[in-house]
Protein backbone atom coordinates (compact mmCIF):
# COMPACT_ATOMS: atom_id res chain seq x y z
CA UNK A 1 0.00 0.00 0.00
CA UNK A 2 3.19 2.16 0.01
CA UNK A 3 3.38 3.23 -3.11
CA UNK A 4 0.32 5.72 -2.97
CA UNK A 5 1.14 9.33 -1.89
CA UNK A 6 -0.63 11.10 0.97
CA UNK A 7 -2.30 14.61 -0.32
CA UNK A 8 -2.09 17.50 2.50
CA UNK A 9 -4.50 17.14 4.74
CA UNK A 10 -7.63 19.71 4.30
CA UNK A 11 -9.93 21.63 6.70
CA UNK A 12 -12.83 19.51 5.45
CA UNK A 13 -10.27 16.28 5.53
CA UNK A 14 -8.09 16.66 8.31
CA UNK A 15 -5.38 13.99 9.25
CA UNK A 16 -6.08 11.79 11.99
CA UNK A 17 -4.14 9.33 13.87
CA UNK A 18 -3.99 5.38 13.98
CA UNK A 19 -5.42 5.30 17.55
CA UNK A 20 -8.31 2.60 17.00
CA UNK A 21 -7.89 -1.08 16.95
CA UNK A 22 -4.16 -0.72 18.43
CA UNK A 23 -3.24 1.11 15.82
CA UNK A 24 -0.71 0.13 13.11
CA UNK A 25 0.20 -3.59 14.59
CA UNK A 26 -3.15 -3.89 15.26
CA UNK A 27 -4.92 -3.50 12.39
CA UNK A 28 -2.46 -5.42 10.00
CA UNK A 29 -3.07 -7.76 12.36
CA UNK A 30 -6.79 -7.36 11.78
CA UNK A 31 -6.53 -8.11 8.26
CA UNK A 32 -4.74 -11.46 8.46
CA UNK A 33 -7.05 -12.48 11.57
CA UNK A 34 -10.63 -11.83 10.38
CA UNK A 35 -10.72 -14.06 7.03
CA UNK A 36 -8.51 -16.78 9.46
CA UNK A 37 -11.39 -16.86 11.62
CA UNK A 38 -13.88 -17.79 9.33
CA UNK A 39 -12.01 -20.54 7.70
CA UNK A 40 -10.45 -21.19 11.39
CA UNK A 41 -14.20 -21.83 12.75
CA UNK A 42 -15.19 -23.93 9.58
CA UNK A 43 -11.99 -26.71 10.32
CA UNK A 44 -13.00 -27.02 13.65
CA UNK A 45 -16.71 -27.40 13.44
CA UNK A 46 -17.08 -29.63 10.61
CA UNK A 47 -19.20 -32.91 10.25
CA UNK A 48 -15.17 -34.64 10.63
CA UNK A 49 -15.19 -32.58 13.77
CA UNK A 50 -18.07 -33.64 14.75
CA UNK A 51 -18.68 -30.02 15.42
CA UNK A 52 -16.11 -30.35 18.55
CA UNK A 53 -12.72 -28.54 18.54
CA UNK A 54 -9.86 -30.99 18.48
CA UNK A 55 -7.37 -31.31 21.34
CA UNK A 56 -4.62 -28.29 21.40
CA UNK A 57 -2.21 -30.38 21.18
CA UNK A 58 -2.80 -31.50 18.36
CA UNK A 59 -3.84 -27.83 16.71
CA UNK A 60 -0.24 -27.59 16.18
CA UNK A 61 0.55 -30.60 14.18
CA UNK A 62 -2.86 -30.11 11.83
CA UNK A 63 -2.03 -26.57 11.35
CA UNK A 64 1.86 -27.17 9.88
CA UNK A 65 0.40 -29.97 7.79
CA UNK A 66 -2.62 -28.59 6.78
CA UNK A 67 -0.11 -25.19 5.80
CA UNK A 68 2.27 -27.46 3.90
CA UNK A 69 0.09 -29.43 1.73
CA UNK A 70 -0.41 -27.51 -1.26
CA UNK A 71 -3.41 -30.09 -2.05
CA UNK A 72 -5.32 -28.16 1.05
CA UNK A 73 -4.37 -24.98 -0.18
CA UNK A 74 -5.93 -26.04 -3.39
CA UNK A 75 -9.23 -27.63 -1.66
CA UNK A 76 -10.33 -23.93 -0.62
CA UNK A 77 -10.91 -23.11 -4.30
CA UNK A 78 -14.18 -23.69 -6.41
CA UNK A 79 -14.55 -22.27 -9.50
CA UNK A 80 -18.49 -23.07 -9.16
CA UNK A 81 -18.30 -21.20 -6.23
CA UNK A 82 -16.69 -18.12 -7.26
CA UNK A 83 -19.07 -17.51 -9.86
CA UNK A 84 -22.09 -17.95 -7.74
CA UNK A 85 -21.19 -15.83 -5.87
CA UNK A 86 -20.57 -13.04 -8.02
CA UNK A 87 -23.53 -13.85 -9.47
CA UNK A 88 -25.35 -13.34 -6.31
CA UNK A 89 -23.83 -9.56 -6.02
CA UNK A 90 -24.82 -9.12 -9.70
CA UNK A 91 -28.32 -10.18 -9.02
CA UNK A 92 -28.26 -7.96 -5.53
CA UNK A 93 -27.24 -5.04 -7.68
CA UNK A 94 -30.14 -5.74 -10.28
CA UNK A 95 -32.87 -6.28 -7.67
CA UNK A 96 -31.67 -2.81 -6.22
CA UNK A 97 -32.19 -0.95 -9.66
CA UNK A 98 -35.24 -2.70 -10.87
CA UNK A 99 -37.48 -3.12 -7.77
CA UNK A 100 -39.41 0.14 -6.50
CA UNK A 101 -38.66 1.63 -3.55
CA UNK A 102 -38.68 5.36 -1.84
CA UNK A 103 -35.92 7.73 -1.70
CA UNK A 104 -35.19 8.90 1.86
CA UNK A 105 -32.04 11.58 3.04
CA UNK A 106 -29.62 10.57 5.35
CA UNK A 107 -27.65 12.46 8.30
CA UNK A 108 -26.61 15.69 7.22
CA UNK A 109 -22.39 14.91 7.04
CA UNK A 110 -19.65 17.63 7.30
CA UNK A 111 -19.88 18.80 3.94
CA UNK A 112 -23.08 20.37 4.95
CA UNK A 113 -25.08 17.91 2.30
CA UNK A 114 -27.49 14.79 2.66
CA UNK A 115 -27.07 11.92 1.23
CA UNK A 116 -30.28 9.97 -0.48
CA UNK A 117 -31.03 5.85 -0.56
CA UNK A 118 -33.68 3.94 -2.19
CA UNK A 119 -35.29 1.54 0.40
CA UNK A 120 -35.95 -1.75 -1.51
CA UNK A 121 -33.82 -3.87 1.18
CA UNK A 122 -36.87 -5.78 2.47
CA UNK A 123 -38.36 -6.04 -1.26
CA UNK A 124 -35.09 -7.82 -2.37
CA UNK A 125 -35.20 -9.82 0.81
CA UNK A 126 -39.02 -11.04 0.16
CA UNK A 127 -38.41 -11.66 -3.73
CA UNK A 128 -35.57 -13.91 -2.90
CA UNK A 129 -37.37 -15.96 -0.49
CA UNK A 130 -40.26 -16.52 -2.50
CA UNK A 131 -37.49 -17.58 -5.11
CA UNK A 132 -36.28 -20.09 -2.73
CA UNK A 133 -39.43 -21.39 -1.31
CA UNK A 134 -40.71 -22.07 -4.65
CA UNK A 135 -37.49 -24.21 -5.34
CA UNK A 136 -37.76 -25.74 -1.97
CA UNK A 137 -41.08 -26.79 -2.54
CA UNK A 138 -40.97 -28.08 -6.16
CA UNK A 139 -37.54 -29.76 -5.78
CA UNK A 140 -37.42 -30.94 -1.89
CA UNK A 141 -34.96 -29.99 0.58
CA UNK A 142 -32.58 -31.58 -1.13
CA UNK A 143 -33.12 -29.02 -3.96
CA UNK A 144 -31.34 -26.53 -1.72
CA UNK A 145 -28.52 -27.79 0.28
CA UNK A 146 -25.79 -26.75 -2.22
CA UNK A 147 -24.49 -24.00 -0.07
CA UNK A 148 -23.23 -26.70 2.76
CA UNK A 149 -21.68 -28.42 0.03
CA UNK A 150 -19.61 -25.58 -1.68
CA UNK A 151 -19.24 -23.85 2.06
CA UNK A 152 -15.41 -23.61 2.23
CA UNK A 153 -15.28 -22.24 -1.41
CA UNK A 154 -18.30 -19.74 -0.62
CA UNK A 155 -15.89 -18.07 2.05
CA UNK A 156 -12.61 -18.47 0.11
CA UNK A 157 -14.97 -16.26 -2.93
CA UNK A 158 -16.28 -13.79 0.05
CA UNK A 159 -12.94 -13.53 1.00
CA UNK A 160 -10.97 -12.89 -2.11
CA UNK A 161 -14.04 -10.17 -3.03
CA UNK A 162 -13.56 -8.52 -0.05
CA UNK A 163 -10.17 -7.68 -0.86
CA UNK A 164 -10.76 -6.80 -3.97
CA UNK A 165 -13.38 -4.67 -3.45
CA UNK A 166 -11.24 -2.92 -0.29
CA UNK A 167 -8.52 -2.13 -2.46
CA UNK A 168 -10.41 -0.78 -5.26
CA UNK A 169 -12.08 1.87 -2.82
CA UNK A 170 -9.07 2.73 -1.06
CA UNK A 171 -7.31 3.61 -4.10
CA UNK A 172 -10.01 5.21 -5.76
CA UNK A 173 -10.38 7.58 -2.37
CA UNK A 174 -7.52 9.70 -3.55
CA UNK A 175 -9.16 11.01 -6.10
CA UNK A 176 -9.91 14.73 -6.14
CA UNK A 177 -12.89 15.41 -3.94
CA UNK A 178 -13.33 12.67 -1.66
CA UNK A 179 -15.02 13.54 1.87
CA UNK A 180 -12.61 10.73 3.82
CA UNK A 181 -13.92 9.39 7.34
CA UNK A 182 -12.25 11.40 10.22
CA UNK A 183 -10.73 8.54 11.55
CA UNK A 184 -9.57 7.14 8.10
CA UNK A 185 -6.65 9.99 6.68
CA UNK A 186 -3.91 9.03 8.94
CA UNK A 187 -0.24 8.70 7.94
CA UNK A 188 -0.44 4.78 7.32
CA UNK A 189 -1.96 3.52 4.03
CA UNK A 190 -2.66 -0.07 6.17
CA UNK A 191 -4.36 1.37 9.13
CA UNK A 192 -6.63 3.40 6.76
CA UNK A 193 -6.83 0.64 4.51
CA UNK A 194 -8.64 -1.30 7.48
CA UNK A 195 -10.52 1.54 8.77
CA UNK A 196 -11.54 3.06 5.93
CA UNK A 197 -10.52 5.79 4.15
CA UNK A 198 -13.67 7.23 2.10
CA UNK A 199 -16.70 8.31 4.19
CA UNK A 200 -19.45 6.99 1.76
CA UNK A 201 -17.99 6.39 -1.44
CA UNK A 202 -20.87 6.15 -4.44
CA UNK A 203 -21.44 5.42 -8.18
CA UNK A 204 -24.13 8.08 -9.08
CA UNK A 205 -26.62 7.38 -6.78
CA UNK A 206 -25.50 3.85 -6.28
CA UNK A 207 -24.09 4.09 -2.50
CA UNK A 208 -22.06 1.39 -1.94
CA UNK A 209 -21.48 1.17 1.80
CA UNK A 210 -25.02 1.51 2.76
CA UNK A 211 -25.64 -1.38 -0.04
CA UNK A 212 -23.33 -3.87 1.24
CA UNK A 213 -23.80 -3.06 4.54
CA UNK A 214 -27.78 -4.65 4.47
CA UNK A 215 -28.24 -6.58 1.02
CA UNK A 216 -25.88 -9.81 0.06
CA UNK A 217 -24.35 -10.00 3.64
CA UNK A 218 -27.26 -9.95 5.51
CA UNK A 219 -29.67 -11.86 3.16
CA UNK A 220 -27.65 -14.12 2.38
CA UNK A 221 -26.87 -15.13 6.02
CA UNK A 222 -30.47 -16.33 5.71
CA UNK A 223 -29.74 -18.13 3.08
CA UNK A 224 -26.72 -19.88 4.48
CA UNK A 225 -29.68 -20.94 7.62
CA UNK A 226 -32.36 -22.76 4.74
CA UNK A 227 -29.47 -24.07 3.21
CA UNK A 228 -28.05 -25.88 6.46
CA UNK A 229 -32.05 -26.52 7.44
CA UNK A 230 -32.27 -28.47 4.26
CA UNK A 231 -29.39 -30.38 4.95
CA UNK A 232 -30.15 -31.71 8.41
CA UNK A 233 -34.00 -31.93 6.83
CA UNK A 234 -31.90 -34.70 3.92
CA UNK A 235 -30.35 -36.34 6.90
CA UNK A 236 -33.28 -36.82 9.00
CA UNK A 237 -36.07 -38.00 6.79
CA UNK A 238 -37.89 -34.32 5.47
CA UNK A 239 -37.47 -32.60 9.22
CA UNK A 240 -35.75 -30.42 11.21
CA UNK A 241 -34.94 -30.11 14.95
CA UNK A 242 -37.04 -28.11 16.99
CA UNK A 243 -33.46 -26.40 17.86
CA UNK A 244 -33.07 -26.11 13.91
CA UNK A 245 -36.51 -24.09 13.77
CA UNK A 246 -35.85 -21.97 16.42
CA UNK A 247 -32.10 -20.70 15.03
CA UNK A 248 -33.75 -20.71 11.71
CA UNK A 249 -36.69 -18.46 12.93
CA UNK A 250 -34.69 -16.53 15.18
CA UNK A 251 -31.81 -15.27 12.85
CA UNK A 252 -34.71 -14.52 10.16
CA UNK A 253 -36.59 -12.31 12.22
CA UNK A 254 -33.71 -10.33 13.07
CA UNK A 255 -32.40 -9.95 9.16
CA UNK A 256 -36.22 -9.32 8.83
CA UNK A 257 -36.17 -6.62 11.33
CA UNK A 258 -32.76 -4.80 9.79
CA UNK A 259 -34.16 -4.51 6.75
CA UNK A 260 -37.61 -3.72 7.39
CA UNK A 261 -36.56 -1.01 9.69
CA UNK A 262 -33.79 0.15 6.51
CA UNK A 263 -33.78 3.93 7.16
CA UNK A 264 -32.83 3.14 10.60
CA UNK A 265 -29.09 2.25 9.88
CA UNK A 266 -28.50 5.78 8.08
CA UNK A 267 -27.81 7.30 11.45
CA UNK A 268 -25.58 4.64 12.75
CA UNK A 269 -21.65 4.92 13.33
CA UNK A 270 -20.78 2.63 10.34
CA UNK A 271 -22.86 4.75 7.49
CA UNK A 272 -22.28 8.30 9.74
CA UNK A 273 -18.85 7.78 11.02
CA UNK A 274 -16.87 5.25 9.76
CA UNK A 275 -15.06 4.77 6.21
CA UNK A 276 -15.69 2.00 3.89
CA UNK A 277 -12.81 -0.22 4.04
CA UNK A 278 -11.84 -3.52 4.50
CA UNK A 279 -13.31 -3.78 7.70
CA UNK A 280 -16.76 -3.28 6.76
CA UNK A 281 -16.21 -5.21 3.95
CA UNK A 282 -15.26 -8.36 4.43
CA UNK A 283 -17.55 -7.71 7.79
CA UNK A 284 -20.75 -7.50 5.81
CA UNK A 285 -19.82 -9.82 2.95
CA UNK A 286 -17.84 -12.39 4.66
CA UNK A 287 -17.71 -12.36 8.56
CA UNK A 288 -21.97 -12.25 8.59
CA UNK A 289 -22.72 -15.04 6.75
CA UNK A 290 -20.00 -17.41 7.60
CA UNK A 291 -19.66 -16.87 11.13
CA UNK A 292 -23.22 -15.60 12.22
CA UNK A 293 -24.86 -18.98 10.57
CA UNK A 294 -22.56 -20.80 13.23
CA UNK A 295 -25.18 -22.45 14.71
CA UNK A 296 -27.50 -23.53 11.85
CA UNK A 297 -24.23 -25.49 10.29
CA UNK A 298 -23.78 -27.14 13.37
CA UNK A 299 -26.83 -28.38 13.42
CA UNK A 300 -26.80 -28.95 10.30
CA UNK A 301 -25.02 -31.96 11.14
CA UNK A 302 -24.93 -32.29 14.65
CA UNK A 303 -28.97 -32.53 15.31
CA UNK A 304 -30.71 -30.97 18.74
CA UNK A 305 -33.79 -32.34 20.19
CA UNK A 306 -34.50 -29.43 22.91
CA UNK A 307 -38.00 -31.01 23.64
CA UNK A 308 -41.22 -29.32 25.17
CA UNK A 309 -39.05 -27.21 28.62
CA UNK A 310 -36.07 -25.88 26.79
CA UNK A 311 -37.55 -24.79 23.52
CA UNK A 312 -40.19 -22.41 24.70
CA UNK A 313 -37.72 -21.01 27.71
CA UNK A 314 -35.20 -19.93 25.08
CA UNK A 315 -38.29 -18.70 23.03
CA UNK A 316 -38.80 -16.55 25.43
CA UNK A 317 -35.66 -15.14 25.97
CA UNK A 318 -35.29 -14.23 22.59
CA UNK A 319 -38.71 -12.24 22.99
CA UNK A 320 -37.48 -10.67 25.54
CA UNK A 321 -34.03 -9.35 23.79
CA UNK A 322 -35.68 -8.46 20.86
CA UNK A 323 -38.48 -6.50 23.02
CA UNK A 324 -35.47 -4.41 23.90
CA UNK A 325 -33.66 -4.18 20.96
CA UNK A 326 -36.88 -3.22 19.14
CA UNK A 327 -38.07 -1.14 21.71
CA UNK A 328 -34.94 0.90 22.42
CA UNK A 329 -34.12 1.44 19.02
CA UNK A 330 -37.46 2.49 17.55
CA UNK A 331 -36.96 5.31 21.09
CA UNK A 332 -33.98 6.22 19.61
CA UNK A 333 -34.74 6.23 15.75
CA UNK A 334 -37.68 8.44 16.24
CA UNK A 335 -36.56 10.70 18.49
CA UNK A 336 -33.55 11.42 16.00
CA UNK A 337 -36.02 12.10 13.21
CA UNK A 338 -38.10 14.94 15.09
CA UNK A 339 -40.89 12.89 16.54
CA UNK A 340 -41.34 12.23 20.80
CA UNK A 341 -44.74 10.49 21.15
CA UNK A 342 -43.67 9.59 24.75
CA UNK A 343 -42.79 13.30 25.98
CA UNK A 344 -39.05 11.65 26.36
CA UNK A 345 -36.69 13.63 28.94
CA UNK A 346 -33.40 14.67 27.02
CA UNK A 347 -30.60 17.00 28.13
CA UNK A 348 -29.10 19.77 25.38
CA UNK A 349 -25.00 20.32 25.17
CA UNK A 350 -23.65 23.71 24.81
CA UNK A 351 -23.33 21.97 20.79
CA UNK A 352 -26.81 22.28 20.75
CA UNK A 353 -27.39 18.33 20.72
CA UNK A 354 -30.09 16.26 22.51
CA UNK A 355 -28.99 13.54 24.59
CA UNK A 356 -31.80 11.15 26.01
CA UNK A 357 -31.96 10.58 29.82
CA UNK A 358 -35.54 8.97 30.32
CA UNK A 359 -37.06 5.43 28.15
CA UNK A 360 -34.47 3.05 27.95
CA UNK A 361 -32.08 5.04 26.88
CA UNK A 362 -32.30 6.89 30.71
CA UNK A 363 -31.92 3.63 31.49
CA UNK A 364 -28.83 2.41 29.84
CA UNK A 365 -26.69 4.09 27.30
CA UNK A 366 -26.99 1.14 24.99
CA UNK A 367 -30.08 -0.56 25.97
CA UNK A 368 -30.43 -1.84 22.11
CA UNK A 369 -26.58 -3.63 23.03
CA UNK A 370 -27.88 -5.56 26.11
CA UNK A 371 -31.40 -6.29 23.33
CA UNK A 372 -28.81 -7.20 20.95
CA UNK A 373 -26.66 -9.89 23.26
CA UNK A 374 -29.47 -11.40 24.66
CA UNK A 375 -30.95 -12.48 21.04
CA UNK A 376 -27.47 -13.82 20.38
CA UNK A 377 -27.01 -16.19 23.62
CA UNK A 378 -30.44 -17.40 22.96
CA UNK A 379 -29.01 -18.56 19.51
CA UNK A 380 -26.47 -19.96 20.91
CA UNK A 381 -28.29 -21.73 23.71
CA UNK A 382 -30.39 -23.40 21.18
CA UNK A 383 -27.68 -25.80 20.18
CA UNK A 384 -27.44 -27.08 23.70
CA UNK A 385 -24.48 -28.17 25.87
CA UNK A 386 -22.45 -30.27 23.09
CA UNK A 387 -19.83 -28.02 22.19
CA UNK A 388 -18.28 -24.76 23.02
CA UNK A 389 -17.91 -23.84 19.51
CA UNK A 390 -21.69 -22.48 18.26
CA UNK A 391 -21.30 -20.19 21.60
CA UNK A 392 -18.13 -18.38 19.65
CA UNK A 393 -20.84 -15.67 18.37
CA UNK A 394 -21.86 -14.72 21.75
CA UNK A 395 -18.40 -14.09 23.03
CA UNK A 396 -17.19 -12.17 19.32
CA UNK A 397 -20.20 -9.64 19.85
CA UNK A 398 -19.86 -8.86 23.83
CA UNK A 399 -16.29 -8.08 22.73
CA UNK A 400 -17.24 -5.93 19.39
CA UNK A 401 -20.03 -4.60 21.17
CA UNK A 402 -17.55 -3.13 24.04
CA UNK A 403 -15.72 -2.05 21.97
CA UNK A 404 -18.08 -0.20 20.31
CA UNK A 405 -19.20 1.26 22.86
CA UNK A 406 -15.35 2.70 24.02
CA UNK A 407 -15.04 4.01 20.79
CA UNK A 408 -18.36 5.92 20.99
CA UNK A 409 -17.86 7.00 24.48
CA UNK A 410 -14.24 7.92 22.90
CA UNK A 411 -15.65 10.44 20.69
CA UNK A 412 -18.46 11.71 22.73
CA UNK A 413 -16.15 12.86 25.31
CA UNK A 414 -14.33 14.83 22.74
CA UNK A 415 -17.38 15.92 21.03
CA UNK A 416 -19.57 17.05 24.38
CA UNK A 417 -16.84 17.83 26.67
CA UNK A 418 -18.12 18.45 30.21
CA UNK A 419 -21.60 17.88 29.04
CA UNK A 420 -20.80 14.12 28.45
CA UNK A 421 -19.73 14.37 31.91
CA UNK A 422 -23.15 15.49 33.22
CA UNK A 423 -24.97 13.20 30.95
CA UNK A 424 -22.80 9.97 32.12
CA UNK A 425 -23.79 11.27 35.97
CA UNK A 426 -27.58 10.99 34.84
CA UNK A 427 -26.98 7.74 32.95
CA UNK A 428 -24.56 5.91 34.33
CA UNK A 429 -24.58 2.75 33.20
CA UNK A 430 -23.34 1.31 29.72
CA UNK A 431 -25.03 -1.26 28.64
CA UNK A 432 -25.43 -3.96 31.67
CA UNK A 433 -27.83 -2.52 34.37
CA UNK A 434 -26.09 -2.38 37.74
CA UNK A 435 -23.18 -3.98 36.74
CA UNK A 436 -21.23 -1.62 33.79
């Protein structure tokens, strides 16, 4: 990445440093780790694995001949693969131009302008599950179980897009013009490279963060679930596990919910704040699918009967996370767009912001993050006590979620000064009541 020049640095664009993620060392790091991960968390929950992570002594021995074999290198290819998958973009892309769908403005940004989106997120969403169903139901489960079989080449094609993709926008951010993230024009071409360098990089009215941030990711983490539904439904005579259903259901309503609720995300940190680079990318095209559909693929092969106590108690539990998330968010969401309906409390800084201190969000100071972690152990919990590894995604997102919230509390305490420090008296607790 060396052999770009830096421009000057610009009132509008001014250099920042490579603070976040541990900076330099940290976010090379980054790079390597996240795809490992994924491919990491398919080798050791795998129908050889029986879905249970080997010995650690032994990780050692598998890893240098696994690494040393070019025959395994080879084995994370497929051709097939690769051009599904673009496909699947191509047809995300298509489904965004063709289907209807409103035009809404963003956040103003810095620039002093606001960006528009069509909404046609939970259109594309419902069009490709009626696709699906109908080839379900004419061919059998079996009809649809091709994603567990080409899994490890899926990833490697997520993967090698991702990069692509991240290096194509980071070049094309030094271009005359670009509004780059405030976090994202440091001195080092690989820490902006990870953070992102461009704030919301577009072709015409095409915005590509926003786009990838909700469409193939996210839908086709759904996807991924039927897929591995279908396969356990092959092994085990046309059915699923009442665990199966419940994973299935659970991760659906929540894709359901992002995309329904689509304006919602254009006042989040990743469109508002952060850049589009390869963190968000291989985030939303690789990480979600492949890691988020944890569970399904270990049940996929690994079937759990949760019978008639379990089943409804975790039910529950997930009605009660996503009564927060929901709940807390649709607080927040409206409030931000002009409308109070419950007469909510809110303090103003001296920057002429409001900052909620009654609902939930007097409550905590990310109620939707407690929401949010409940849904995910009740995913978890619905593949029983067999192994540790389908309770990976509840650990990943208290950590992301923490840090999250440091780097929000980070820049509010810049951004509010001693009015943070008021607000944080009135709400002191982050997102665990009582406890932090």
């Amino acid at each position: 990445m060396g052999i770009l020049s830096t421009p000057p640095a610009s009132d509008l664009n001014p250099r920042s440093a490579a603070s976040e993620f541990f900076g330099v060392v940290g976010t090379c790091a980054c790079t390597t780790l996240v795809p490992s991960v994924i491919y990491a968390l398919y080798f050791v929950c795998n129908e050889h694995s029986g879905g249970c992570p080997p010995p650690l002594t032994v990780l050692p021995i598998y890893a240098h001949n696994a690494l040393t074999d070019p025959s395994w290198w080879r084995s994370l290819w497929d051709t097939q693969a690769f051009l599904v998958y673009l496909a699947w973009l191509a047809y995300n892309i298509l489904a965004w131009w063709i289907l209807p769908g409103d035009w809404v403005e963003g956040t103003q940004i810095r620039n002093g302008t606001k960006k528009r989106y069509k909404i046609n997120a939970f259109s594309t969403l419902l069009l490709t599950l009626g696709i699906v169903t109908g080839t379900i139901v004419r061919g059998g489960p079996e009809s649809f179980t091709w994603i567990y079989e080409h899994w490890i080449g899926l990833v490697t094609a997520s993967v090698i897009y991702s990069f692509l993709q991240a290096i194509v926008l980071y070049v094309v951010s030094f271009r005359e013009g670009s509004l780059l993230a405030l976090g994202g024009n440091s001195e080092s071409h690989i820490y902006n490279f990870w953070i992102g360098r461009e704030l919301n990089p577009s072709i015409c009215s095409f915005d590509l963060k926003s786009f990838f941030e909700l469409r193939p990711g996210l839908i086709g983490w759904v996807l991924v679930d039927i897929s591995m539904a279908c396969e356990q439904a092959v092994r085990n005579g046309g059915t699923i596990t009442d665990s199966m259903a419940l994973v299935v259901l659970f991760q659906t309503a929540y894709v359901f919910d992002a995309l329904y609720n689509e304006p919602a995300i254009f006042t989040t940190m990743d469109i508002v704040t952060d850049g589009f680079g390869f963190m968000l990318t291989v985030g939303d095209l690789a990480w979600v699918p492949f890691t988020y559909s944890l569970q399904a693929r270990f049940l996929a092969f690994n079937p759990v009967n949760l019978g008639p106590i379990w089943t409804p108690l975790i039910f529950t539990l997930q009605a009660i996370g996503y009564w927060i998330f929901r709940a807390s968010n649709s607080e927040k969401d409206g409030f931000r767009m002009g409308r109070n309906p419950k007469n909510l409390t809110f303090m103003t800084t001296e920057r002429g912001s409001k900052l909620l201190i009654s609902g939930w969000w007097g409550w905590l100071q990310h109620p939707n993050y407690l929401g949010d972690l409940i849904m995910t152990f009740s995913w978890c919990a619905a593949t029983g006590l067999k192994s540790p590894i389908p309770y990976f995604q509840i650990t990943y997102f208290l950590i992301l979620l923490l840090h999250r919230q440091a780097r929000d509390e980070e820049d509010c305490r810049k951004k509010y000064g001693r009015d943070w420090t008021i607000y944080t008296n009135l709400v002191p607790y982050r997102i665990f009541p009582y406890v932090y």
